[in-house]
PDB file of N, CA and C in Angstrom:
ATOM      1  N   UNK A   1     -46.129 -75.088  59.085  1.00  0.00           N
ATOM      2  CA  UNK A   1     -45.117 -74.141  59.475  1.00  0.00           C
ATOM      3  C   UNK A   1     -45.071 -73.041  58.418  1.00  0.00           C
ATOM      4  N   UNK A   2     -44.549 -71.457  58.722  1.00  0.00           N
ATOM      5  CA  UNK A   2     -45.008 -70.653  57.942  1.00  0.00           C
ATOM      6  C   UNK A   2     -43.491 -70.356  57.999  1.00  0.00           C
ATOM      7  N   UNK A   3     -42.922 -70.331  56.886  1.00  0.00           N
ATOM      8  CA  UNK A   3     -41.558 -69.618  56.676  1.00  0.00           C
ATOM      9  C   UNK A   3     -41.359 -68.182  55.557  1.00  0.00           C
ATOM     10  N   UNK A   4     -40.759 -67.308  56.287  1.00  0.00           N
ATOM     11  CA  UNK A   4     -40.832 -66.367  55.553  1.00  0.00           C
ATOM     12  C   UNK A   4     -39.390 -66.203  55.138  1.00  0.00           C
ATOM     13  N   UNK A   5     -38.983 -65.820  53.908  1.00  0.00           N
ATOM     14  CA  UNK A   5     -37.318 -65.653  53.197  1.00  0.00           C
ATOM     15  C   UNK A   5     -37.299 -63.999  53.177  1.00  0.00           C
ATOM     16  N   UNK A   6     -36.168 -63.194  53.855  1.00  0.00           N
ATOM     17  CA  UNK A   6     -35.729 -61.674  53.665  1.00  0.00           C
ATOM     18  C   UNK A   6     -34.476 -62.040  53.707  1.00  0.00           C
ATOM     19  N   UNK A   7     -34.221 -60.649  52.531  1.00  0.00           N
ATOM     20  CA  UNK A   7     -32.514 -60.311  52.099  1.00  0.00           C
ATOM     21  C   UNK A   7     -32.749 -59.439  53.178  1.00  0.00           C
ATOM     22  N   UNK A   8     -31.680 -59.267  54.134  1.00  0.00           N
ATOM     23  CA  UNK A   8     -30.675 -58.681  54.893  1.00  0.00           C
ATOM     24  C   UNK A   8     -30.058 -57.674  54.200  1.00  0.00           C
ATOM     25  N   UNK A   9     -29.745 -56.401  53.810  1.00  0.00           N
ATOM     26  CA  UNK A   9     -28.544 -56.237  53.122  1.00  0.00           C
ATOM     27  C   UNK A   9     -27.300 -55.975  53.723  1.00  0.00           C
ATOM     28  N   UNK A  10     -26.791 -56.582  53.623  1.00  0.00           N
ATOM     29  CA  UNK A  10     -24.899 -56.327  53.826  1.00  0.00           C
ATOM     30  C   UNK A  10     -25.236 -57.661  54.908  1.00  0.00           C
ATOM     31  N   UNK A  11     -25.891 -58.093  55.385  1.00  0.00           N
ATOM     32  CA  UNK A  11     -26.164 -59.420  56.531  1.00  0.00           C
ATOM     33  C   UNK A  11     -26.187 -60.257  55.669  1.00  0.00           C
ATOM     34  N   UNK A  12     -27.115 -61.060  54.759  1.00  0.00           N
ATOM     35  CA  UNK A  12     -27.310 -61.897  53.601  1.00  0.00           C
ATOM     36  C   UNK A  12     -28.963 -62.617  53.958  1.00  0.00           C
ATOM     37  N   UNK A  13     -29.288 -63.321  54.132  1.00  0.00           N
ATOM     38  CA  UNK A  13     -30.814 -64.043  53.871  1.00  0.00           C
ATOM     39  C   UNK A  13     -31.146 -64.498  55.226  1.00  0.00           C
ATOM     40  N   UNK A  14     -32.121 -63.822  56.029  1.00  0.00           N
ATOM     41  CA  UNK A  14     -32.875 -64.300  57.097  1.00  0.00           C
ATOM     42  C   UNK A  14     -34.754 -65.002  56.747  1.00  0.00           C
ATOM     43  N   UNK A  15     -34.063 -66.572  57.427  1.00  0.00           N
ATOM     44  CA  UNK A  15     -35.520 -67.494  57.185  1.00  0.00           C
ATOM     45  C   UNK A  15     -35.691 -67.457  58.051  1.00  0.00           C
ATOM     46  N   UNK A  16     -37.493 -67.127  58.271  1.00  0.00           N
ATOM     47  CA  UNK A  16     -38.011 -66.754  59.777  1.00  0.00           C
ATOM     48  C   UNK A  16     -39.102 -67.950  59.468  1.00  0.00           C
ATOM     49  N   UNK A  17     -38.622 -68.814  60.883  1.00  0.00           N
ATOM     50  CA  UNK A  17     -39.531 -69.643  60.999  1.00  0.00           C
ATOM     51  C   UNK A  17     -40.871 -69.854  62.067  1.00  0.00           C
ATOM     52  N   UNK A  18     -42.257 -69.951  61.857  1.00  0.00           N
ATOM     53  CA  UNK A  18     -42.470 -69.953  62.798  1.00  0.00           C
ATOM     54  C   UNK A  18     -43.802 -71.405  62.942  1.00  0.00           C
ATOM     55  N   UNK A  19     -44.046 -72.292  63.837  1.00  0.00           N
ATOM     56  CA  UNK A  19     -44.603 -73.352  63.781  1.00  0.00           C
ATOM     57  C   UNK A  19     -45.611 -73.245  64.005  1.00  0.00           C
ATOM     58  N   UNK A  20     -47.127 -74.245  64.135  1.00  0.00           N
ATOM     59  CA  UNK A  20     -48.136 -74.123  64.093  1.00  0.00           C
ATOM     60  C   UNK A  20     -48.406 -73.367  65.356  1.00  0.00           C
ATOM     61  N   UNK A  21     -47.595 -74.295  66.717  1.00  0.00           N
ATOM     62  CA  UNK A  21     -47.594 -74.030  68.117  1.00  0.00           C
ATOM     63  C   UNK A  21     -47.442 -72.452  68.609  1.00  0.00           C
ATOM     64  N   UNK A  22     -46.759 -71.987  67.289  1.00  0.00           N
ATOM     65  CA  UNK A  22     -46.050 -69.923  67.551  1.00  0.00           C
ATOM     66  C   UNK A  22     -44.874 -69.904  67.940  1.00  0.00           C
ATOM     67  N   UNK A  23     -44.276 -71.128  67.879  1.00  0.00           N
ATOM     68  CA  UNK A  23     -42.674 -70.934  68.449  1.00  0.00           C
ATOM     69  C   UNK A  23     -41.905 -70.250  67.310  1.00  0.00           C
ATOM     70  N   UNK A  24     -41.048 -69.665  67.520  1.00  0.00           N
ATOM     71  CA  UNK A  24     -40.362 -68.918  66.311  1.00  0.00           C
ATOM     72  C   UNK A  24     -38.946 -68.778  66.359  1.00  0.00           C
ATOM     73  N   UNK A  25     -38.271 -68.925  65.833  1.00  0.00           N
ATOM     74  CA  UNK A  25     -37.077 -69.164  65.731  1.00  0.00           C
ATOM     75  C   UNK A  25     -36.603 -68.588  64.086  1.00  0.00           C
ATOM     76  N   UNK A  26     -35.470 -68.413  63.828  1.00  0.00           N
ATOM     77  CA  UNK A  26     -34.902 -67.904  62.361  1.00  0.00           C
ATOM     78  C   UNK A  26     -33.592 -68.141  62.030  1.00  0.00           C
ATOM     79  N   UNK A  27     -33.105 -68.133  60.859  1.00  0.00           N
ATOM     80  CA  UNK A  27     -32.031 -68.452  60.327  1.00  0.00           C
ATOM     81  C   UNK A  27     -31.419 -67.750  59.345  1.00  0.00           C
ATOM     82  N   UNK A  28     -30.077 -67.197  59.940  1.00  0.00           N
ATOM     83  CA  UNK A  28     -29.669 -66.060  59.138  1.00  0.00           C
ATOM     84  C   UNK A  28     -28.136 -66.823  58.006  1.00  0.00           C
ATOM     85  N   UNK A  29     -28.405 -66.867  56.865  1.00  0.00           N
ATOM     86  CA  UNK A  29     -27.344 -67.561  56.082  1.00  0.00           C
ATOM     87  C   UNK A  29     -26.685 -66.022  55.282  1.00  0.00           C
ATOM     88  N   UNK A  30     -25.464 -66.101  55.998  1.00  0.00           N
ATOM     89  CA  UNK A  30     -24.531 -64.804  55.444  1.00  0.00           C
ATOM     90  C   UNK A  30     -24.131 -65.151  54.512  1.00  0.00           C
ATOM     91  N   UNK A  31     -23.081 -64.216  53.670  1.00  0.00           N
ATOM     92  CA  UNK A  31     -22.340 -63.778  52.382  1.00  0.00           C
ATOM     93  C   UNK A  31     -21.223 -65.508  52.518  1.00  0.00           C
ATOM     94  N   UNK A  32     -20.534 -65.585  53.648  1.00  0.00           N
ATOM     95  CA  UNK A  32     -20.196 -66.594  53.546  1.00  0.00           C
ATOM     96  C   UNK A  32     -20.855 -68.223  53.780  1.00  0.00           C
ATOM     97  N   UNK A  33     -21.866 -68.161  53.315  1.00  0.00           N
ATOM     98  CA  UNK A  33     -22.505 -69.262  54.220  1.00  0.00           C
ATOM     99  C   UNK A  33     -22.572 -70.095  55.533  1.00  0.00           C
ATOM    100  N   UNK A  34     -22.034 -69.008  56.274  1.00  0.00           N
ATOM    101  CA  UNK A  34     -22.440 -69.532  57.669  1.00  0.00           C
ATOM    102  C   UNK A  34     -23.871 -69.179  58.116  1.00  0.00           C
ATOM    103  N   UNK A  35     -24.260 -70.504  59.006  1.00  0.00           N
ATOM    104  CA  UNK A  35     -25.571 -70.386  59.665  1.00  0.00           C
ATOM    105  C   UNK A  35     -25.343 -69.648  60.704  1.00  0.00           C
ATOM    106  N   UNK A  36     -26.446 -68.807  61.428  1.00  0.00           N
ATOM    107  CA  UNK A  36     -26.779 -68.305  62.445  1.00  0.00           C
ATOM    108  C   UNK A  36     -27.870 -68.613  62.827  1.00  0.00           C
ATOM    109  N   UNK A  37     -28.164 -69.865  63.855  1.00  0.00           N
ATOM    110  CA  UNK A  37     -29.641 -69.812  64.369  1.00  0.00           C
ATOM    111  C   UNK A  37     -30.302 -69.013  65.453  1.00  0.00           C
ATOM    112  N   UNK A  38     -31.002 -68.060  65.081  1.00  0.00           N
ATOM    113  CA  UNK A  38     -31.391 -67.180  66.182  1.00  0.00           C
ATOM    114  C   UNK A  38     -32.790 -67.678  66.995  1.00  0.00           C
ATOM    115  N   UNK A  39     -32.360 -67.561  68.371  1.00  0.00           N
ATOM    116  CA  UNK A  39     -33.895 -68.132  69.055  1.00  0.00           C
ATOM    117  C   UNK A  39     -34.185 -67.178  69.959  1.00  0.00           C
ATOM    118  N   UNK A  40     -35.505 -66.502  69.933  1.00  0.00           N
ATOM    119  CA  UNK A  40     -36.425 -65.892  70.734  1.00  0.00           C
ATOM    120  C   UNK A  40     -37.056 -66.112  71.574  1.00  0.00           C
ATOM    121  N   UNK A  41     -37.073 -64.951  72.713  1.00  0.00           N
ATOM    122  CA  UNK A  41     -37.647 -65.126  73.926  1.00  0.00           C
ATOM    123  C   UNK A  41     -38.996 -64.821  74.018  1.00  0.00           C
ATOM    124  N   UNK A  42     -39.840 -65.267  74.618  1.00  0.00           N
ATOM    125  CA  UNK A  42     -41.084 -65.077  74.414  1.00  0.00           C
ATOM    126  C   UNK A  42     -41.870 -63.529  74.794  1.00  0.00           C
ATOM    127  N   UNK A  43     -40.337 -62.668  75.956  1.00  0.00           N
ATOM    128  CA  UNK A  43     -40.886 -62.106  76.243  1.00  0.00           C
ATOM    129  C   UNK A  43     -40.731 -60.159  74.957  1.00  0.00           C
ATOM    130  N   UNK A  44     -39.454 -60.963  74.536  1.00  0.00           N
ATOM    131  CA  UNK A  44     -39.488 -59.811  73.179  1.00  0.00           C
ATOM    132  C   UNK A  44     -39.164 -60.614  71.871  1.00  0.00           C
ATOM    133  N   UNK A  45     -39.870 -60.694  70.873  1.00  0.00           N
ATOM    134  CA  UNK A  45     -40.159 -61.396  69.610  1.00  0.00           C
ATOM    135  C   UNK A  45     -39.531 -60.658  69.022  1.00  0.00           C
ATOM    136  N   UNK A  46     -38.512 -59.257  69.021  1.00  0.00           N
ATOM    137  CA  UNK A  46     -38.357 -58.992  67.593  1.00  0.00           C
ATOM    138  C   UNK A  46     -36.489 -58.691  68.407  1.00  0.00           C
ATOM    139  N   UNK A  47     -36.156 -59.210  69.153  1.00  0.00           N
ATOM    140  CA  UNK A  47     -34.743 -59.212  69.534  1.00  0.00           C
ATOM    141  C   UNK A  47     -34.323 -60.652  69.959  1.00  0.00           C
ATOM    142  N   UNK A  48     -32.897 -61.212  68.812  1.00  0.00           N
ATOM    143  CA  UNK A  48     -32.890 -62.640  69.562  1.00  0.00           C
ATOM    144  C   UNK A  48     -32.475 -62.361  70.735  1.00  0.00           C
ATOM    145  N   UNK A  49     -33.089 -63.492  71.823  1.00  0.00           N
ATOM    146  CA  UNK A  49     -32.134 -63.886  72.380  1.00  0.00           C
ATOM    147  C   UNK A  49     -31.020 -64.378  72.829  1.00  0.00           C
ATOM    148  N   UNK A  50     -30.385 -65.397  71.466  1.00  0.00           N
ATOM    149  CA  UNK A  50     -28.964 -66.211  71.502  1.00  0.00           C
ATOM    150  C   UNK A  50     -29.020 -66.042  70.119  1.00  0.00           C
ATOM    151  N   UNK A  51     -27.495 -66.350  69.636  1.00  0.00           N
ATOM    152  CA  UNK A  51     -27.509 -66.671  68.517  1.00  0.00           C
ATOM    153  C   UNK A  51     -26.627 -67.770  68.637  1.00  0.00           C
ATOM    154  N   UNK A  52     -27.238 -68.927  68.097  1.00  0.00           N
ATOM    155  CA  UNK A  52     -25.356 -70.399  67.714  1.00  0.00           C
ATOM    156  C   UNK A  52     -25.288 -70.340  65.880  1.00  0.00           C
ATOM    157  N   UNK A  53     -23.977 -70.066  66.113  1.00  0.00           N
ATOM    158  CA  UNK A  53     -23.171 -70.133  65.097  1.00  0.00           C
ATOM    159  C   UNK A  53     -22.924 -71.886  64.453  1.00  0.00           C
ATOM    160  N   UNK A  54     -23.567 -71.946  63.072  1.00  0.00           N
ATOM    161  CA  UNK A  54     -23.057 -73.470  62.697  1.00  0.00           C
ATOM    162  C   UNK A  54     -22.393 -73.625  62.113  1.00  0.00           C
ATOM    163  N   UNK A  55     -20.940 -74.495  62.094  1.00  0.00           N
ATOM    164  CA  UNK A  55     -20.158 -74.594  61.083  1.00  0.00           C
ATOM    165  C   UNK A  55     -21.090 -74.949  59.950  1.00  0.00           C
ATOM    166  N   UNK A  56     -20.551 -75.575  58.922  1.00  0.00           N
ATOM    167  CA  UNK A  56     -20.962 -76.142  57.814  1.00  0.00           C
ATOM    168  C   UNK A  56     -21.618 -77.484  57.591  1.00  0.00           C
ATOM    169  N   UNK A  57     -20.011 -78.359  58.725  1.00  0.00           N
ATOM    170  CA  UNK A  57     -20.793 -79.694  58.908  1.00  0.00           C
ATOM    171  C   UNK A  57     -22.128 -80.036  60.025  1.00  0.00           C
ATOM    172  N   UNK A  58     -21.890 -79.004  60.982  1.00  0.00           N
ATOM    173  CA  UNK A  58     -22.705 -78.717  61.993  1.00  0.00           C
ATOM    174  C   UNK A  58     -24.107 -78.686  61.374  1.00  0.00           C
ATOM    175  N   UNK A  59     -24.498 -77.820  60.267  1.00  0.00           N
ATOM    176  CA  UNK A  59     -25.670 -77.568  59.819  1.00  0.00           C
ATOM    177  C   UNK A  59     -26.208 -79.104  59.108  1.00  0.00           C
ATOM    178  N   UNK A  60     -25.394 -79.091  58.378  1.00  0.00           N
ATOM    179  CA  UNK A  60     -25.395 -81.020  57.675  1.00  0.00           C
ATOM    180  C   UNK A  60     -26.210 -81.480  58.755  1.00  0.00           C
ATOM    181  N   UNK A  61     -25.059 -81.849  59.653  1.00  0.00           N
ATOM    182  CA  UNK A  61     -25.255 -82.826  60.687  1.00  0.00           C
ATOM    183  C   UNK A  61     -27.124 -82.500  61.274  1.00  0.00           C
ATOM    184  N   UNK A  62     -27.151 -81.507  61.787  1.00  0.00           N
ATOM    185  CA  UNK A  62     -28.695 -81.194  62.279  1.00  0.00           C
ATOM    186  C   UNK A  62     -29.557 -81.125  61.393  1.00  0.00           C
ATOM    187  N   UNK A  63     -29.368 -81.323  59.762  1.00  0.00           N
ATOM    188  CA  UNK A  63     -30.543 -81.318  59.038  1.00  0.00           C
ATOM    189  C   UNK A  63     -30.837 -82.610  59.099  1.00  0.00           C
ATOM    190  N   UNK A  64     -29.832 -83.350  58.899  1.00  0.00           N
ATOM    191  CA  UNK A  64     -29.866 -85.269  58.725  1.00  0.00           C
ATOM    192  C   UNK A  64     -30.948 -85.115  60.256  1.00  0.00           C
ATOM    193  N   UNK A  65     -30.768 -84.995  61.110  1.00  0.00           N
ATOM    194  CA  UNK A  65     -31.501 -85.184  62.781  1.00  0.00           C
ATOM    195  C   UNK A  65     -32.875 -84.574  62.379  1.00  0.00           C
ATOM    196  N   UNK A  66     -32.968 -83.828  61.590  1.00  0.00           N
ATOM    197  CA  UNK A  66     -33.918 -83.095  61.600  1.00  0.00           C
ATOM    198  C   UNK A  66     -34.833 -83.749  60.152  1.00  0.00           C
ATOM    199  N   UNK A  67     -34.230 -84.280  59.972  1.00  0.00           N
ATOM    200  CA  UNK A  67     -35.782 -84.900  58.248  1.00  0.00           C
ATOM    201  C   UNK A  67     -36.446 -86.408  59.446  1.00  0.00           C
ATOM    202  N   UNK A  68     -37.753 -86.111  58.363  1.00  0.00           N
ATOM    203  CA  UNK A  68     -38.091 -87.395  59.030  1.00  0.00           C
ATOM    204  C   UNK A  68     -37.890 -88.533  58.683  1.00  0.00           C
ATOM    205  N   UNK A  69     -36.931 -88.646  57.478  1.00  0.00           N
ATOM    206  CA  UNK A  69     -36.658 -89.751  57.511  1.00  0.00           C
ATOM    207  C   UNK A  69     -34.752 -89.967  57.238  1.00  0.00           C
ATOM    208  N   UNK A  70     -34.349 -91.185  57.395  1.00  0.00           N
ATOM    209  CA  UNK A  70     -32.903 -91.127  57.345  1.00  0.00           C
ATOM    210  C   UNK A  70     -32.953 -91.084  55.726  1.00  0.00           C
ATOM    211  N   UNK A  71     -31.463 -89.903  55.660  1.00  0.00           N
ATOM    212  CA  UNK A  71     -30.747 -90.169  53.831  1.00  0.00           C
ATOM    213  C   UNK A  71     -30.653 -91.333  53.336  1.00  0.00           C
ATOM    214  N   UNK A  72     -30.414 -92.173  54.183  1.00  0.00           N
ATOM    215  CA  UNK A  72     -30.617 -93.530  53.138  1.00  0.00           C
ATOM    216  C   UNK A  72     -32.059 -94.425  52.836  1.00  0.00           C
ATOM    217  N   UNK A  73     -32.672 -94.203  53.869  1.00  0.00           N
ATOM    218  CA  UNK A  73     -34.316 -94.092  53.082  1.00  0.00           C
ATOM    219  C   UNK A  73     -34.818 -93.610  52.003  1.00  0.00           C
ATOM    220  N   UNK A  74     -34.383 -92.012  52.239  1.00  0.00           N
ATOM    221  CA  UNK A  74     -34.663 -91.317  51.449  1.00  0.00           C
ATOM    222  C   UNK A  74     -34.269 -91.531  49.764  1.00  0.00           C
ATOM    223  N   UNK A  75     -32.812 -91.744  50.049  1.00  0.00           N
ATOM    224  CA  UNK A  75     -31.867 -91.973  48.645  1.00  0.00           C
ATOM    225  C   UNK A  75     -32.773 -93.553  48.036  1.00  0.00           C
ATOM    226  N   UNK A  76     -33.197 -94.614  48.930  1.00  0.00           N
ATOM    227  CA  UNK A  76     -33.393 -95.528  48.141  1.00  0.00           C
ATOM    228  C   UNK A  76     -34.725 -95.304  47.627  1.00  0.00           C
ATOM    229  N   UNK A  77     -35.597 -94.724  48.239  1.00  0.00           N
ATOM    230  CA  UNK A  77     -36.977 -94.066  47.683  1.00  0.00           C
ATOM    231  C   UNK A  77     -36.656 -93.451  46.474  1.00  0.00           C
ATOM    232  N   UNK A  78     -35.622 -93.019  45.608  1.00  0.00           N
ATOM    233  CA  UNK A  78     -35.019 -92.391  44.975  1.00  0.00           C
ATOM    234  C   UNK A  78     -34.934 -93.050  43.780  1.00  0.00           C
ATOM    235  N   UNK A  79     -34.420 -94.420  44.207  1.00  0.00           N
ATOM    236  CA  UNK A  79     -33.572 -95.106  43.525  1.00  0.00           C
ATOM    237  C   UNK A  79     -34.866 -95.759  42.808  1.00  0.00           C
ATOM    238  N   UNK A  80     -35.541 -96.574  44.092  1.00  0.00           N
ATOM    239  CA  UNK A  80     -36.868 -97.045  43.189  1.00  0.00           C
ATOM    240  C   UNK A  80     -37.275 -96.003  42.234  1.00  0.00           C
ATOM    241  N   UNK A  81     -37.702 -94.873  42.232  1.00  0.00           N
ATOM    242  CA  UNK A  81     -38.095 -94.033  41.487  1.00  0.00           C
ATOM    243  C   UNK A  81     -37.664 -94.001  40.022  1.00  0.00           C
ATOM    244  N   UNK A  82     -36.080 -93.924  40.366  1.00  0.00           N
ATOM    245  CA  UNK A  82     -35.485 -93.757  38.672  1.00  0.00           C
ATOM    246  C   UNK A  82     -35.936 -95.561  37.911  1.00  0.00           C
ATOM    247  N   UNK A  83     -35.590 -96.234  39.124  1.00  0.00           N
ATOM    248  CA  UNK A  83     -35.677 -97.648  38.748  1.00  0.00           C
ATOM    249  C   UNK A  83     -36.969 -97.471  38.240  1.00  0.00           C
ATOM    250  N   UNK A  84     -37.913 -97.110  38.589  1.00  0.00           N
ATOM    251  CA  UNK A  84     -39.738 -97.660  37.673  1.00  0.00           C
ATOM    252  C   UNK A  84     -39.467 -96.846  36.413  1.00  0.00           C
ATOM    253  N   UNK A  85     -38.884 -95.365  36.636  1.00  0.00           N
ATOM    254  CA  UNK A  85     -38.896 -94.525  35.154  1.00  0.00           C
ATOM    255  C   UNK A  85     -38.706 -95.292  34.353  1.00  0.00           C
ATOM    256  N   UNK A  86     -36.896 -95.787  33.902  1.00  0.00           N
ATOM    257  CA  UNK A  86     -36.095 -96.290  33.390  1.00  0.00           C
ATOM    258  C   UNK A  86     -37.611 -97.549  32.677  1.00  0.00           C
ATOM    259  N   UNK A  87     -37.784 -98.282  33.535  1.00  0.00           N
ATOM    260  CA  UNK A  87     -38.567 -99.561  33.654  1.00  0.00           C
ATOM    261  C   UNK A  87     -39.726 -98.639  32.330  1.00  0.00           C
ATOM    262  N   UNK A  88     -40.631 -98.035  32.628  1.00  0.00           N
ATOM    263  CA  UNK A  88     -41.388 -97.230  31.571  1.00  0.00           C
ATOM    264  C   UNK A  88     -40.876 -96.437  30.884  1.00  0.00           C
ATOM    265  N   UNK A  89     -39.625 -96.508  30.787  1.00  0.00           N
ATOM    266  CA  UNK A  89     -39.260 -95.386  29.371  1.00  0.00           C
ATOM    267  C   UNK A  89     -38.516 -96.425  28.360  1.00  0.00           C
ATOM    268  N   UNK A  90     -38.349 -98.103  29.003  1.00  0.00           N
ATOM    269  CA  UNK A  90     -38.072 -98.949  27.965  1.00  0.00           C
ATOM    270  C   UNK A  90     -38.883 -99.671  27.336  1.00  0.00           C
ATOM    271  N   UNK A  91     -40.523 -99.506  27.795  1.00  0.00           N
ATOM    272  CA  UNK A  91     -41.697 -99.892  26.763  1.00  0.00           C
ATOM    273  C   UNK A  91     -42.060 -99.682  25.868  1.00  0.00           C
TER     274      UNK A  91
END
């Protein structure tokens, strides 16, 4: 996936995403940190077609849906980690 990061000015930071497949979609994170996910129509690429507005927890919520693996996988993959450091930094 190819993501590109632009400052907006007076808008705040648009991430333009686009996947191997060419689907493209972007994400505009304003001054206040609200998300804006903008999705495009195939038949004009440089005007969204919708925009949904995400609250805060909203965005949370769809990143957790969106990793491939669950936070608590993740966190204990974590845990082992510090656990082996710890384990070699007391030899």
């Amino acid at each position: 996936m190819q993501i590109d990061r632009t400052t907006v000015p007076g808008k705040g930071v648009l991430h333009q995403l686009v996947t191997r497949a060419g689907g493209r979609l972007c994400l505009l994170v304003d001054a206040h940190s609200t998300r804006h996910v903008l999705l495009y129509d195939e038949s004009d690429r440089d005007v969204p077609a919708r925009s949904i507005v995400l609250e805060p927890d909203e965005a949370d919520q769809l990143a957790e849906i969106l990793h491939s693996r669950p936070i608590t996988d993740r966190l204990a993959a974590v845990e082992r980690q510090v656990g082996e450091l710890m384990r070699e930094r007391g030899r």
